[in-house]
Protein backbone atom coordinates (compact mmCIF):
# COMPACT_ATOMS: atom_id res chain seq x y z
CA UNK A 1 -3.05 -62.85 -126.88
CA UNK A 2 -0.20 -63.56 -129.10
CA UNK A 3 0.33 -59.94 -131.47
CA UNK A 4 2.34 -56.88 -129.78
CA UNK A 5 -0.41 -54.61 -131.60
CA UNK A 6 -3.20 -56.28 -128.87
CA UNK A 7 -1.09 -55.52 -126.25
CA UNK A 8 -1.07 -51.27 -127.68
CA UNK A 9 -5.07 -51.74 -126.78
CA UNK A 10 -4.53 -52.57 -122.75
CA UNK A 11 -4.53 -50.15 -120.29
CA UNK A 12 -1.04 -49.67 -118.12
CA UNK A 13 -2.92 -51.22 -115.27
CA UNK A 14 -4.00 -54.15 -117.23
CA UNK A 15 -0.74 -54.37 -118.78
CA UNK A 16 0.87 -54.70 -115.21
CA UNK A 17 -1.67 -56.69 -113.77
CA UNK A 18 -0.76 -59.44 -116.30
CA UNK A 19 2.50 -59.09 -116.64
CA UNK A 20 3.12 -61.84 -113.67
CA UNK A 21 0.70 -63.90 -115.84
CA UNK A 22 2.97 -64.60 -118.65
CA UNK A 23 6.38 -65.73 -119.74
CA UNK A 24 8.93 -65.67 -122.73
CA UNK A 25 9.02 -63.45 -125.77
CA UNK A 26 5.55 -62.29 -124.56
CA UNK A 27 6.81 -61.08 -121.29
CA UNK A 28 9.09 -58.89 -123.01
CA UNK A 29 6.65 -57.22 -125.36
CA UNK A 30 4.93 -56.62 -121.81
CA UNK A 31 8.10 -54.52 -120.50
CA UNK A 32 8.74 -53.13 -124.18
CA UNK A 33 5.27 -51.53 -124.59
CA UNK A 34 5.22 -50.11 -120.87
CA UNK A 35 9.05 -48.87 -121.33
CA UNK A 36 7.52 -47.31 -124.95
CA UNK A 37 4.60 -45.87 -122.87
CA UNK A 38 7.03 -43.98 -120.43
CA UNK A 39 8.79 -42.87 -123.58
CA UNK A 40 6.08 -40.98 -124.20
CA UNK A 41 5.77 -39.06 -121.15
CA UNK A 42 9.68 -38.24 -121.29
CA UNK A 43 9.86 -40.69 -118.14
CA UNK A 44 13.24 -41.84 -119.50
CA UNK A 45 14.39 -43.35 -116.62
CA UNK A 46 11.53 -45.63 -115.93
CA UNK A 47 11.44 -46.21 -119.73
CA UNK A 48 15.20 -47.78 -119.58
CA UNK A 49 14.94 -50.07 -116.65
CA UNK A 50 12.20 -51.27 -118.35
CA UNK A 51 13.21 -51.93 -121.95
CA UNK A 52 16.42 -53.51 -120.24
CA UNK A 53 13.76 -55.90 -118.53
CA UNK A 54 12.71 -56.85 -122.15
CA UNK A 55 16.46 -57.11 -122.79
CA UNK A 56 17.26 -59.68 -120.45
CA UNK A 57 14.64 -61.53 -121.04
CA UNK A 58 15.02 -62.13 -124.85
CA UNK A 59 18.85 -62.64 -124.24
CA UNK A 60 17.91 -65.37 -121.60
CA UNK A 61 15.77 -67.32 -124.41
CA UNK A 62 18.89 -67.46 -126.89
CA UNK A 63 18.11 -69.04 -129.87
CA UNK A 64 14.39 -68.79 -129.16
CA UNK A 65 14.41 -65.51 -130.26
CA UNK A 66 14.75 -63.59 -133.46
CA UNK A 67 17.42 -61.00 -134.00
CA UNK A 68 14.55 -58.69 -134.87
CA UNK A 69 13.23 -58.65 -131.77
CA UNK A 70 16.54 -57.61 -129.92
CA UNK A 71 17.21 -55.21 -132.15
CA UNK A 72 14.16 -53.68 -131.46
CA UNK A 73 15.31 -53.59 -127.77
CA UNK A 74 18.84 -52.53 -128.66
CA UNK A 75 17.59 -49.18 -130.54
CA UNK A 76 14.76 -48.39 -127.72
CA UNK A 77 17.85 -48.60 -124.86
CA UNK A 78 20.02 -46.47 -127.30
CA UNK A 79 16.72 -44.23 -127.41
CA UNK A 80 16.36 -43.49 -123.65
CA UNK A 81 20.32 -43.73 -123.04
CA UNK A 82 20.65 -40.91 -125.29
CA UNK A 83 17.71 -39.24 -123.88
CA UNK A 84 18.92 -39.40 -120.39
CA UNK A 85 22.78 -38.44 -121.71
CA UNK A 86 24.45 -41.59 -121.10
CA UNK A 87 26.42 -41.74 -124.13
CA UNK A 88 28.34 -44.90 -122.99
CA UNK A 89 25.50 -46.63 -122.78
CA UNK A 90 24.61 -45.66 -126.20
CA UNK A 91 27.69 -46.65 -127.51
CA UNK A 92 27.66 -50.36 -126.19
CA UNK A 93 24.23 -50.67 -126.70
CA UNK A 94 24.15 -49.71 -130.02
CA UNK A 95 27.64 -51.43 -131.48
CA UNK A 96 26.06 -54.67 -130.22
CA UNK A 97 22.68 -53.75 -132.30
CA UNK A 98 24.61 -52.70 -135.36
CA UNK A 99 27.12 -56.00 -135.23
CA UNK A 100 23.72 -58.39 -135.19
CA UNK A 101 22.33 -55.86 -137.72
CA UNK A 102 24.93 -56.30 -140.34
CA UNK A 103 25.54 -59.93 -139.69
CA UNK A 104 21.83 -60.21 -140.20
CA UNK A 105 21.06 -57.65 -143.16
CA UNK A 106 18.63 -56.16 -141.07
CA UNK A 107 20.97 -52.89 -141.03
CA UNK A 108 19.15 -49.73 -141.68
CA UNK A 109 21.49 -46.95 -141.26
CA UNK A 110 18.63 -44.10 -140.34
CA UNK A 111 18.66 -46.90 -136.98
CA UNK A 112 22.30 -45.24 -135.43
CA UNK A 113 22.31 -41.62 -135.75
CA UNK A 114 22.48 -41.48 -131.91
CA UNK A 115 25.39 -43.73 -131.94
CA UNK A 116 26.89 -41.07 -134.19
CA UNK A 117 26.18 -38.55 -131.55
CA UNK A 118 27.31 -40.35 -128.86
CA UNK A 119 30.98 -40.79 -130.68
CA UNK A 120 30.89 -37.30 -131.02
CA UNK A 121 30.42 -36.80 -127.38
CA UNK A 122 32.97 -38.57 -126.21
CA UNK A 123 35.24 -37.22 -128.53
CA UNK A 124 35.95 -40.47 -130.45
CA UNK A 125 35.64 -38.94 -133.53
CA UNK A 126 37.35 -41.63 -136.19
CA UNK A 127 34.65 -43.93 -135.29
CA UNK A 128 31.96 -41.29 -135.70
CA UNK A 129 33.35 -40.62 -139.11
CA UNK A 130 33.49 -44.40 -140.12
CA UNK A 131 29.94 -44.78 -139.00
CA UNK A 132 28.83 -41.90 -140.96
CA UNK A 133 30.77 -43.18 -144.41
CA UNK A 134 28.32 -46.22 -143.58
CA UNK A 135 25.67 -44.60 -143.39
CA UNK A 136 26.41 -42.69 -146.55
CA UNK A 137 27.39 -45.94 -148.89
CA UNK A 138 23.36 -47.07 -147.52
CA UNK A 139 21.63 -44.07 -148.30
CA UNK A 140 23.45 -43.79 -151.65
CA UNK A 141 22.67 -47.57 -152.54
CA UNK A 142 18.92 -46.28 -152.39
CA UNK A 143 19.08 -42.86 -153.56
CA UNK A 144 18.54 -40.52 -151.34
CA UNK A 145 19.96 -37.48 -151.71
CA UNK A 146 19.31 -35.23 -148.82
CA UNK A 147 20.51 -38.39 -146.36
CA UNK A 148 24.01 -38.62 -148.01
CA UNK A 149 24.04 -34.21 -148.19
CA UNK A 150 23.52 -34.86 -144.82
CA UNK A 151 26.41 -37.83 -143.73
CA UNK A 152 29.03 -35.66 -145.59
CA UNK A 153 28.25 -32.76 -144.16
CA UNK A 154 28.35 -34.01 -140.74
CA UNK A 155 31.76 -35.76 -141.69
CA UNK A 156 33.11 -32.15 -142.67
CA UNK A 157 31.65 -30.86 -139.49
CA UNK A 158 34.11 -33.55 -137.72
CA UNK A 159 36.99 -32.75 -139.85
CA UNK A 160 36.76 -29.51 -138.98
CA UNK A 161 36.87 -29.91 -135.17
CA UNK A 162 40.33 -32.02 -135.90
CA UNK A 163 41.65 -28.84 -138.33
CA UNK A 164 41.79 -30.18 -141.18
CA UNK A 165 39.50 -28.35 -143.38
CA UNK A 166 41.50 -29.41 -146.64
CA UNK A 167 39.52 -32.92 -145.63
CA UNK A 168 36.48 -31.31 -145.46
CA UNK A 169 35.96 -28.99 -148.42
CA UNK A 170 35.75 -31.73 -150.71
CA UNK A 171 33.09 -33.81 -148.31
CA UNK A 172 31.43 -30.55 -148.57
CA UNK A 173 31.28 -29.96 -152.07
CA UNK A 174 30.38 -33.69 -152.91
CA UNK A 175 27.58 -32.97 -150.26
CA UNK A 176 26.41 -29.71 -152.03
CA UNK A 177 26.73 -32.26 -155.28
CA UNK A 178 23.95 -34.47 -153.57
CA UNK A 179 21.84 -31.55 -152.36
CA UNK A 180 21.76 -29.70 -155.60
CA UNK A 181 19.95 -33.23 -156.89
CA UNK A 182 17.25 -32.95 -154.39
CA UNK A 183 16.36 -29.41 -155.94
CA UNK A 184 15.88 -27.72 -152.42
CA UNK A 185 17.01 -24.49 -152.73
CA UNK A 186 17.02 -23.99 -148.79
CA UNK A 187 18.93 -27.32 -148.69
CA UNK A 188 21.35 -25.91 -151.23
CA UNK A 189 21.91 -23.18 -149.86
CA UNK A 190 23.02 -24.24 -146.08
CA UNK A 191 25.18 -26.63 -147.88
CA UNK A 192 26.98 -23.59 -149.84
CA UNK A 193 27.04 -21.39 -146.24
CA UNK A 194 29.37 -24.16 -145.17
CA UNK A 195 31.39 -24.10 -147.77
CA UNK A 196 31.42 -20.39 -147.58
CA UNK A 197 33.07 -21.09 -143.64
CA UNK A 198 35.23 -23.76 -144.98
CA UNK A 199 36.34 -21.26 -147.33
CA UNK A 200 37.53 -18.67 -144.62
CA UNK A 201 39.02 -20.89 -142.43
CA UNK A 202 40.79 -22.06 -145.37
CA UNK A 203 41.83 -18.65 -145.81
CA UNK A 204 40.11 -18.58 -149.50
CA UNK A 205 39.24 -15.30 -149.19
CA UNK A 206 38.95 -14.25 -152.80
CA UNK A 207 36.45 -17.48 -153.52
CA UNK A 208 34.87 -17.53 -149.93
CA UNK A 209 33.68 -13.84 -150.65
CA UNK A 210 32.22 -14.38 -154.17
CA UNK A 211 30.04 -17.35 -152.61
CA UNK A 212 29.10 -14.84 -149.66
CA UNK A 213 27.78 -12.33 -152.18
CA UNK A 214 25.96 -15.23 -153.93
CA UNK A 215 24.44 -16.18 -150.90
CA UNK A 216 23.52 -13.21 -149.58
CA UNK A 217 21.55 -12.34 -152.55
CA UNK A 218 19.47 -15.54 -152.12
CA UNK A 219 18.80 -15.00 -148.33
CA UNK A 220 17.57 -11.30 -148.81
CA UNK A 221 15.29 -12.76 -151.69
CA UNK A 222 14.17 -15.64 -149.32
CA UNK A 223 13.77 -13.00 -146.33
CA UNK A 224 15.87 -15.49 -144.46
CA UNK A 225 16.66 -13.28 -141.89
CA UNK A 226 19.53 -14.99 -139.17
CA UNK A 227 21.01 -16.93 -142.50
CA UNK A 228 21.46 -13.35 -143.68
CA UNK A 229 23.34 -11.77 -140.86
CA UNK A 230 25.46 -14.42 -140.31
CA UNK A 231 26.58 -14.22 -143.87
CA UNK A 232 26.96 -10.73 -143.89
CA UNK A 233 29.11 -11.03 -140.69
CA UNK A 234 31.29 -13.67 -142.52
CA UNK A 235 31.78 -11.03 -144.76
CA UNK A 236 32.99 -8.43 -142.57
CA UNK A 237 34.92 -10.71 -141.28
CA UNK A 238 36.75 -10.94 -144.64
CA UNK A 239 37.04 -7.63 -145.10
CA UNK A 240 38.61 -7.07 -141.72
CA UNK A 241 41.04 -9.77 -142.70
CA UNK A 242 41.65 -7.00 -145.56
CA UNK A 243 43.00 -4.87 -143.32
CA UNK A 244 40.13 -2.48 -144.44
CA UNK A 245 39.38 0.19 -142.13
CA UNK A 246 38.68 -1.81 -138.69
CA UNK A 247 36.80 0.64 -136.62
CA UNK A 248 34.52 1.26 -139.81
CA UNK A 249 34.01 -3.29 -139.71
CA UNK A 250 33.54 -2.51 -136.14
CA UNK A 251 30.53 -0.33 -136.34
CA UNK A 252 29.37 -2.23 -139.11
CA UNK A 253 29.31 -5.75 -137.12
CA UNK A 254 27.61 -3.69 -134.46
CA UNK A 255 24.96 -2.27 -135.95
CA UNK A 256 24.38 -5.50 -137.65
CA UNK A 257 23.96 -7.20 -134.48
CA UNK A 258 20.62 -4.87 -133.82
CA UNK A 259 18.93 -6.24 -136.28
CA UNK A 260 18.76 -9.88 -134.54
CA UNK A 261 15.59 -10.56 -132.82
CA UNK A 262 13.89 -12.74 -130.98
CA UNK A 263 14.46 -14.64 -127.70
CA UNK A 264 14.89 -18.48 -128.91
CA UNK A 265 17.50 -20.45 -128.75
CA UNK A 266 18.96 -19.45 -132.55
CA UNK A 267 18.76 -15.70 -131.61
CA UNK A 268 20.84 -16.59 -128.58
CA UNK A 269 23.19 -18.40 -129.83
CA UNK A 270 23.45 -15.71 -133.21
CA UNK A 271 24.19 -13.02 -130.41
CA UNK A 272 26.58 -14.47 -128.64
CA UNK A 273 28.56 -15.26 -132.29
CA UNK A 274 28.08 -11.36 -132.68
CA UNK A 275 29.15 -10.14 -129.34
CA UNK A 276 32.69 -12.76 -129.12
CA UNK A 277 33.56 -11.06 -132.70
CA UNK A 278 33.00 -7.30 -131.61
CA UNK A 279 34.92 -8.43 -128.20
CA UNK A 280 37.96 -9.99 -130.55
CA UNK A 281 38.30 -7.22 -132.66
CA UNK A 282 38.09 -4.57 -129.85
CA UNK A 283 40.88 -6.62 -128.36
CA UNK A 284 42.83 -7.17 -131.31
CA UNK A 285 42.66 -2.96 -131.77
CA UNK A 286 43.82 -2.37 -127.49
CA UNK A 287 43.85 1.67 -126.78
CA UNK A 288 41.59 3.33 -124.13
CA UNK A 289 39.04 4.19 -126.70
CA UNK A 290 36.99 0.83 -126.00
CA UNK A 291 37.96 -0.48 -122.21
CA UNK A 292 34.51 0.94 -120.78
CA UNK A 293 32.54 -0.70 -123.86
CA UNK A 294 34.58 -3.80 -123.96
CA UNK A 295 33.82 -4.57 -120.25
CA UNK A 296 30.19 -4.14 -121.04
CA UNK A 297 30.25 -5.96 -124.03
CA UNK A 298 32.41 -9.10 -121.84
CA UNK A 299 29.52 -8.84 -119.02
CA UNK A 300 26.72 -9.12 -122.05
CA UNK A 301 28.63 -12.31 -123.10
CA UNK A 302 28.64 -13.74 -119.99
CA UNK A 303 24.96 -13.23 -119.07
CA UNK A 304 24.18 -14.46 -122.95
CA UNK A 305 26.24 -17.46 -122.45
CA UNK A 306 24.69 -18.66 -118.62
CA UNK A 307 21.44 -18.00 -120.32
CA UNK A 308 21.98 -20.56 -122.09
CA UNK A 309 23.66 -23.01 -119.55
CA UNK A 310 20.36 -22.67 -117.92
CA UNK A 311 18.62 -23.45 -120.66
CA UNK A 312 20.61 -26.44 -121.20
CA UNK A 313 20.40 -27.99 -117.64
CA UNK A 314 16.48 -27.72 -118.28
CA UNK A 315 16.89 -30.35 -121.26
């Protein structure tokens, strides 16, 4: 038995039973198929110690191995690392596998998105960003579109968690450049909805608000129903920025917020963007007229918000 592909046809018990049996390269694909197995049943733990197995053992055999091989290992530890939430791991796991890759042209950019993740994590966001211009020179060299939409927009996404949204409008609109090329108008359109944010955090009122009404035309035509009251709120938001009437925006936000429905995690997370604007602006107004509301409306936030700490502890 010399193929990896013979070893897919064993049983786990045959697989263990000969494991002892052989040595090398082989031995590894042993460990790498049962690590892959445990993959598969979201056993990440067992599935790490495992692949690591296969780890040591090609890095014991040197130059007897290929860097193919170890990559392979590399990316399955990133894998179950990432799954399990230990980002360090990721991150020296993965720089090692990316090092070999490029000194080896074996680097496929699609191979280190959890890497990305993982910099993000940890809050070490300049090498995120370099690791995502990568990624974006590789998917441009072959062409595709919605990859490099994609790189850019999750560069803007880091600029703006630094504050400097002047660096990420125009990663934005070179992203909406790529996106418009793949002729998916829902594609498009999320593209444009961050522009629209960039826009107001910008302060580019005027411009952010003629792309809202744009957009909200196309999500009420798409029936794209949480796309659509976020937008709308984003407008509100503008117009309470105005200084239009603000109890009028009030009432409007909160009536808007009825019309979310649902119970997943989207809906959750929509509400919870509803209920911290109504709570700012009832703040930002003071008085008596809203101290029994805005206590309710604080204690709704709360419960929305350890719903989904519970619901995160479960991943």
């Amino acid at each position: 038995m010399n193929d990896y592909e013979d070893l897919m046809e064993l049983t786990d018990k045959q697989l263990w039973d000969q494991l002892p049996k052989v040595e090398g390269e082989l031995k590894s694909d042993f460990f790498y198929e049962l690590s892959r197995r445990s993959f598969e049943k979201s056993d990440y733990k067992s599935a790490l110690a495992l692949v690591e197995q296969a780890r040591d053992i090609l890095l014991a055999l040197k130059d007897l191995t290929s860097d193919a091989e170890i990559l392979k290992i590399y990316r399955a530890i990133g894998m179950n690392a990432n799954a399990l939430g230990n980002h360090d791991l990721v991150i020296s796991t993965l720089e090692k596998a990316l090092e070999i890759a490029k000194r080896s042209n074996l680097d496929r950019p699609e191979d280190y998105s959890f890497l990305v993740d993982a910099y993000d994590q940890k809050e070490e966001f300049q090498k995120s960003i370099e690791l995502l211009e990568w990624q974006f020179e590789k998917y441009n060299e072959i062409d595709d579109d919605v990859e490099c939409a994609g790189c850019l927009a999750q560069i803007s996404f880091i600029y703006r968690k630094l504050d400097k949204q002047d660096i990420a409008l125009p990663k934005l609109n070179l992203a909406l450049d790529f996106a418009k090329k793949t002729e998916n108008t829902n594609y498009i359109l999320l593209i444009q909805t961050y522009v629209a944010e960039v826009l107001y955090e910008l302060e580019n009122y005027q411009e952010c608000e003629d792309l809202l009404d744009k957009l909200i035309n196309s999500y009420e035509l798409l029936n794209i129903k949480k796309n659509l009251l976020d937008m709308k709120l984003l407008k509100l938001q503008i117009q309470w920025m105005s200084n239009s009437n603000e109890r009028e925006i009030i009432e409007s936000i909160k009536e808007l917020s009825l019309q979310i429905i649902g119970d997943e995690q989207d809906a959750v997370d929509q509400r919870i963007r509803f209920e911290q604007t109504i709570i700012n602006c009832m703040e930002h107004l003071g008085g008596w007229s809203y101290t029994r509301e805005l206590d309710n409306r604080k204690k709704r936030l709360a419960d929305l918000e350890d719903l989904v700490g519970m619901a995160s502890q479960k991943i």
